[in-house]
Protein backbone atom coordinates (compact mmCIF):
# COMPACT_ATOMS: atom_id res chain seq x y z
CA UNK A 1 -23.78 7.50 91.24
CA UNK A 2 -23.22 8.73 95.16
CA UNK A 3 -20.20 8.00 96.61
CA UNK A 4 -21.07 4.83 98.12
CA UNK A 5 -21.59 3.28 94.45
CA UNK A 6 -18.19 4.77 93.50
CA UNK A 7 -16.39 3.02 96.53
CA UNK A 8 -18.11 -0.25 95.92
CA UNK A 9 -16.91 -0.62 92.35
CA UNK A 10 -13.49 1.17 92.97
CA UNK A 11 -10.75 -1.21 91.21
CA UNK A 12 -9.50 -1.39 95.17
CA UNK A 13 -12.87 -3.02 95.84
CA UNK A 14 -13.09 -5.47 92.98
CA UNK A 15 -9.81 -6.86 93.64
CA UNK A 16 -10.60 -7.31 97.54
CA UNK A 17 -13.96 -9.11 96.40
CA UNK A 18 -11.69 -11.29 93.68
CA UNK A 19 -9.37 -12.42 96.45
CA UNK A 20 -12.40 -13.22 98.90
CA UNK A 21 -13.66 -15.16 96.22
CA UNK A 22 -10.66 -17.25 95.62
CA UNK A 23 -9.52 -17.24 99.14
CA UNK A 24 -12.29 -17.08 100.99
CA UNK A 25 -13.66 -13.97 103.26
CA UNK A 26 -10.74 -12.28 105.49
CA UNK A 27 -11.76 -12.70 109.70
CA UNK A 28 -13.45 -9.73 110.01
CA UNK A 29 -11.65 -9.46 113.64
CA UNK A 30 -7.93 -9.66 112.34
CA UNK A 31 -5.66 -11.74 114.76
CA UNK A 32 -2.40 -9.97 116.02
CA UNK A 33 -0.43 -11.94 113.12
CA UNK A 34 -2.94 -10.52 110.29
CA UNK A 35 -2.19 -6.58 111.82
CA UNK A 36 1.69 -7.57 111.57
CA UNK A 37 1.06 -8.64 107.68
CA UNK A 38 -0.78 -6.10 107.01
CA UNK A 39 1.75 -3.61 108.49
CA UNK A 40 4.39 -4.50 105.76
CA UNK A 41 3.63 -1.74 103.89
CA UNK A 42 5.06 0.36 106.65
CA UNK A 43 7.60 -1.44 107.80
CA UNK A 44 10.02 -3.85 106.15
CA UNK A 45 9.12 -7.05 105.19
CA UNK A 46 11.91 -8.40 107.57
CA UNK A 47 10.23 -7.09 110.31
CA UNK A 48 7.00 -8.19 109.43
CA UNK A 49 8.66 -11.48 109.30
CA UNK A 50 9.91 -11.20 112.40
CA UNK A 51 6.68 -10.40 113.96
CA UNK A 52 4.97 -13.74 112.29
CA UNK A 53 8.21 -15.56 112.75
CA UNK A 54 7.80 -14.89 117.01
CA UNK A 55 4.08 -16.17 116.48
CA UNK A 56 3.75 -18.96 114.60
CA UNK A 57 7.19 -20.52 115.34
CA UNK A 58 9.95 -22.00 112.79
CA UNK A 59 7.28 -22.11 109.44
CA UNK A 60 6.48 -18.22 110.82
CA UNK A 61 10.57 -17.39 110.69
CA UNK A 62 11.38 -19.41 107.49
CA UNK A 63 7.98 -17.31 105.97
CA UNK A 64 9.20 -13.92 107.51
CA UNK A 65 13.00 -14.77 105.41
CA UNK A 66 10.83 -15.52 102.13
CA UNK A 67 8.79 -12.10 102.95
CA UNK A 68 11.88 -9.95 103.98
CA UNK A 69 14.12 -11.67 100.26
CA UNK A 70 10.78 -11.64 98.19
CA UNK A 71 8.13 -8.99 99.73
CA UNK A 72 4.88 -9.09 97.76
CA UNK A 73 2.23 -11.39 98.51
CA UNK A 74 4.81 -13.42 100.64
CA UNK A 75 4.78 -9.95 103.43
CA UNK A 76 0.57 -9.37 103.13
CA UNK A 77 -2.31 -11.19 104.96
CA UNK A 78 -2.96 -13.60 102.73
CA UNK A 79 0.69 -15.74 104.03
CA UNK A 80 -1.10 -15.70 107.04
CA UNK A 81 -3.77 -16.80 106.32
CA UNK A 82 -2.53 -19.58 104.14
CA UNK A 83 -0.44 -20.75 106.81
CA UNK A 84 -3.56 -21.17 109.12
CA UNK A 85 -4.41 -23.16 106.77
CA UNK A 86 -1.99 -26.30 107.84
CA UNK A 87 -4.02 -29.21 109.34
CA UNK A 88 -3.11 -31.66 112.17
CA UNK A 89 -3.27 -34.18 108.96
CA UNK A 90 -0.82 -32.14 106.80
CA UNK A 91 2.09 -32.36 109.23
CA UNK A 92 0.93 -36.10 110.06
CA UNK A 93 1.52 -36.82 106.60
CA UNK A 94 4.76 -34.99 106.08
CA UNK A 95 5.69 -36.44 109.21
CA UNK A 96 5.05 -39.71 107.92
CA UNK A 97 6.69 -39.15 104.77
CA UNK A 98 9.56 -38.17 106.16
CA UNK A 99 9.90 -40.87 108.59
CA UNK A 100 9.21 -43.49 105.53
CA UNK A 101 11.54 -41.69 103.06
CA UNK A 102 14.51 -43.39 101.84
CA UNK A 103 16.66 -40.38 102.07
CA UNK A 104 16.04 -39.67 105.32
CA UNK A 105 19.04 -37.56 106.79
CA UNK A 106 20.59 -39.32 109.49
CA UNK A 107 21.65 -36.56 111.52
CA UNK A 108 17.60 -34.65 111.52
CA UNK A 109 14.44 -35.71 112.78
CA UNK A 110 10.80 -34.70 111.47
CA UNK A 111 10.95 -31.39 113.29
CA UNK A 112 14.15 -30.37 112.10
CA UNK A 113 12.85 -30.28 108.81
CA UNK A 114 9.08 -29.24 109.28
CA UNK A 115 9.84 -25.64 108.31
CA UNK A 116 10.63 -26.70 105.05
CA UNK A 117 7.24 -29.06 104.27
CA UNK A 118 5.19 -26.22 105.59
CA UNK A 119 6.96 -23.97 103.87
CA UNK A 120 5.99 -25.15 99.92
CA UNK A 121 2.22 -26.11 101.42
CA UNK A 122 2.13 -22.25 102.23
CA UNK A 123 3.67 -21.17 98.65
CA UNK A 124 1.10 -23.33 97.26
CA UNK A 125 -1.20 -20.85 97.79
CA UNK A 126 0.71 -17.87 96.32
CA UNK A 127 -1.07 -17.01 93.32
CA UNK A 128 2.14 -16.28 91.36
CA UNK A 129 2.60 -20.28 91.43
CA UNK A 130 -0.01 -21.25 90.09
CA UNK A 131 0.89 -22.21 86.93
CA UNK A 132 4.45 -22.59 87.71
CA UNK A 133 6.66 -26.14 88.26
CA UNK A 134 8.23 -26.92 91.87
CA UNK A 135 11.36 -26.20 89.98
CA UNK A 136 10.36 -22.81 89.00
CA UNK A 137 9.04 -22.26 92.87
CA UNK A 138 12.05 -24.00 94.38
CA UNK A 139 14.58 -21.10 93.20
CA UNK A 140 12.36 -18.42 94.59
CA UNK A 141 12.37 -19.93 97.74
CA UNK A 142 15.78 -20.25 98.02
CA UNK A 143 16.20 -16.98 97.91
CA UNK A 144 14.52 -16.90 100.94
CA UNK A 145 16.26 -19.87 102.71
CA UNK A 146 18.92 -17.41 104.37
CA UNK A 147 22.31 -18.86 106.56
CA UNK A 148 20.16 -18.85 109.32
CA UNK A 149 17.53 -21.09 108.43
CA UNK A 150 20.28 -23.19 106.70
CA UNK A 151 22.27 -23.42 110.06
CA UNK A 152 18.76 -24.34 111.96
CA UNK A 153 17.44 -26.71 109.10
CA UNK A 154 19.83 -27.46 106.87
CA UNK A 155 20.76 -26.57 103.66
CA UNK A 156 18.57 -25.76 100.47
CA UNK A 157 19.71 -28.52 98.39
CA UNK A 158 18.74 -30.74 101.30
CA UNK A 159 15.60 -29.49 102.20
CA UNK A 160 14.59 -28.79 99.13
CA UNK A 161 12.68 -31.90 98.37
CA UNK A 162 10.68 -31.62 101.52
CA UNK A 163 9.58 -28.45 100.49
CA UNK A 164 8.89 -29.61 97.01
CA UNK A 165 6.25 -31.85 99.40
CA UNK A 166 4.69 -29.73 100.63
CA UNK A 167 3.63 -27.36 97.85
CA UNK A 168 2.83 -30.52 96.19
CA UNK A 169 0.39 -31.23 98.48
CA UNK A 170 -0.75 -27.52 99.26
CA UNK A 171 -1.34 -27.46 95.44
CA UNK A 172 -3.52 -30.97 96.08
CA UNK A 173 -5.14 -29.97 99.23
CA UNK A 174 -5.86 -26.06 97.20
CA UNK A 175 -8.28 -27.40 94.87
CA UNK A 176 -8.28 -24.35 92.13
CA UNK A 177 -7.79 -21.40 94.42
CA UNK A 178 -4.89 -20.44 92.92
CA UNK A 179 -6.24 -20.69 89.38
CA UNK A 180 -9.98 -18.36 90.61
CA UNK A 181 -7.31 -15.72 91.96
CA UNK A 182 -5.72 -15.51 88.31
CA UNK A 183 -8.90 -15.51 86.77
CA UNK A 184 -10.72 -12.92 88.64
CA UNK A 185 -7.24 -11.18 88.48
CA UNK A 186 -7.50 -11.27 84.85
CA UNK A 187 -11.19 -10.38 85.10
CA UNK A 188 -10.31 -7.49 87.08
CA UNK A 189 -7.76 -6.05 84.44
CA UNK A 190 -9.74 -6.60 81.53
CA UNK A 191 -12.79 -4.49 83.11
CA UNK A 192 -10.34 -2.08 83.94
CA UNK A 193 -8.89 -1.89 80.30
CA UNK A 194 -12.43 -1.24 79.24
């Protein structure tokens, strides 16, 4: 075996082709947001977040909190790319869910509270939710929610259920991605046992 063979079956290698498969291929040209993800393993993930936050606007600074309190697949590409992954018709429909809800806050419109409904459709994709309940999702991201984003958007408790929207219909709009990630994760560690 040359080293070519070596590299292509390193365990580095078999988890990048596991997470294309479950994700989908990375851009081969990364985009200025991808280069700041990827950076977090310099740098902290607050910074990182920072640098997302200034690009993508409020869902990038609420994501950079969660990736500054939680690091981990939260600070890395793949939160990037997840979040590109918000359609026109996702924040349609959380707009219109919002605007039909009966618990409505008085004092917030839709984009007052559009960090939060993008926020769970991103965590959707995390593969450490996959098998887990909004509830079980809702206290990690809390951690995240800092004073700031509570001054800006409002409190957890509040915004809470919005979020719990969202990942709901991440989860919907995800098909089994989550699940294939676990899988070939599993895959991946079972080969490497052996």
């Amino acid at each position: 075996m040359d080293n070519r063979d070596k590299m292509t079956d390193s365990t580095d290698a078999r988890i990048e082709r596991a997470k294309d498969s479950a994700l989908g291929k990375h851009d081969n040209n990364p985009s200025h947001i991808d280069e700041a993800s990827e950076a977090v393993g310099g740098i902290s993930g607050v910074l990182a977040g920072a640098a997302i936050g200034s690009i993508a606007g409020p869902v990038g600074t609420v994501i950079g909190g969660v990736a500054g309190a939680m690091g981990g697949w939260w600070s890395g590409r793949a939160v990037t790319e997840a979040a590109s992954t918000l359609t026109k018709n996702d924040d349609e429909y959380y707009r219109r869910h919002y605007e039909s809800s009966p618990n409505r806050l008085a004092d917030r419109s839709y984009e007052d509270v559009r960090p939060a409904y993008h926020l769970g459709h991103v965590a959707a994709h995390n593969p450490d939710y996959a098998n887990k309940s909004w509830s079980d999702v809702s206290s990690d991201l809390q951690r995240g929610w800092s004073a700031d984003h509570a001054r800006k958007y409002g409190e957890w408790p509040a915004m809470s259920s919005y979020a719990g929207e969202g990942f709901t219909r991440g989860r919907s709009m995800l098909g089994s991605a989550p699940n294939k990630t676990v899988k070939a994760g599993k895959r991946l560690g079972n080969k490497a046992a052996n």
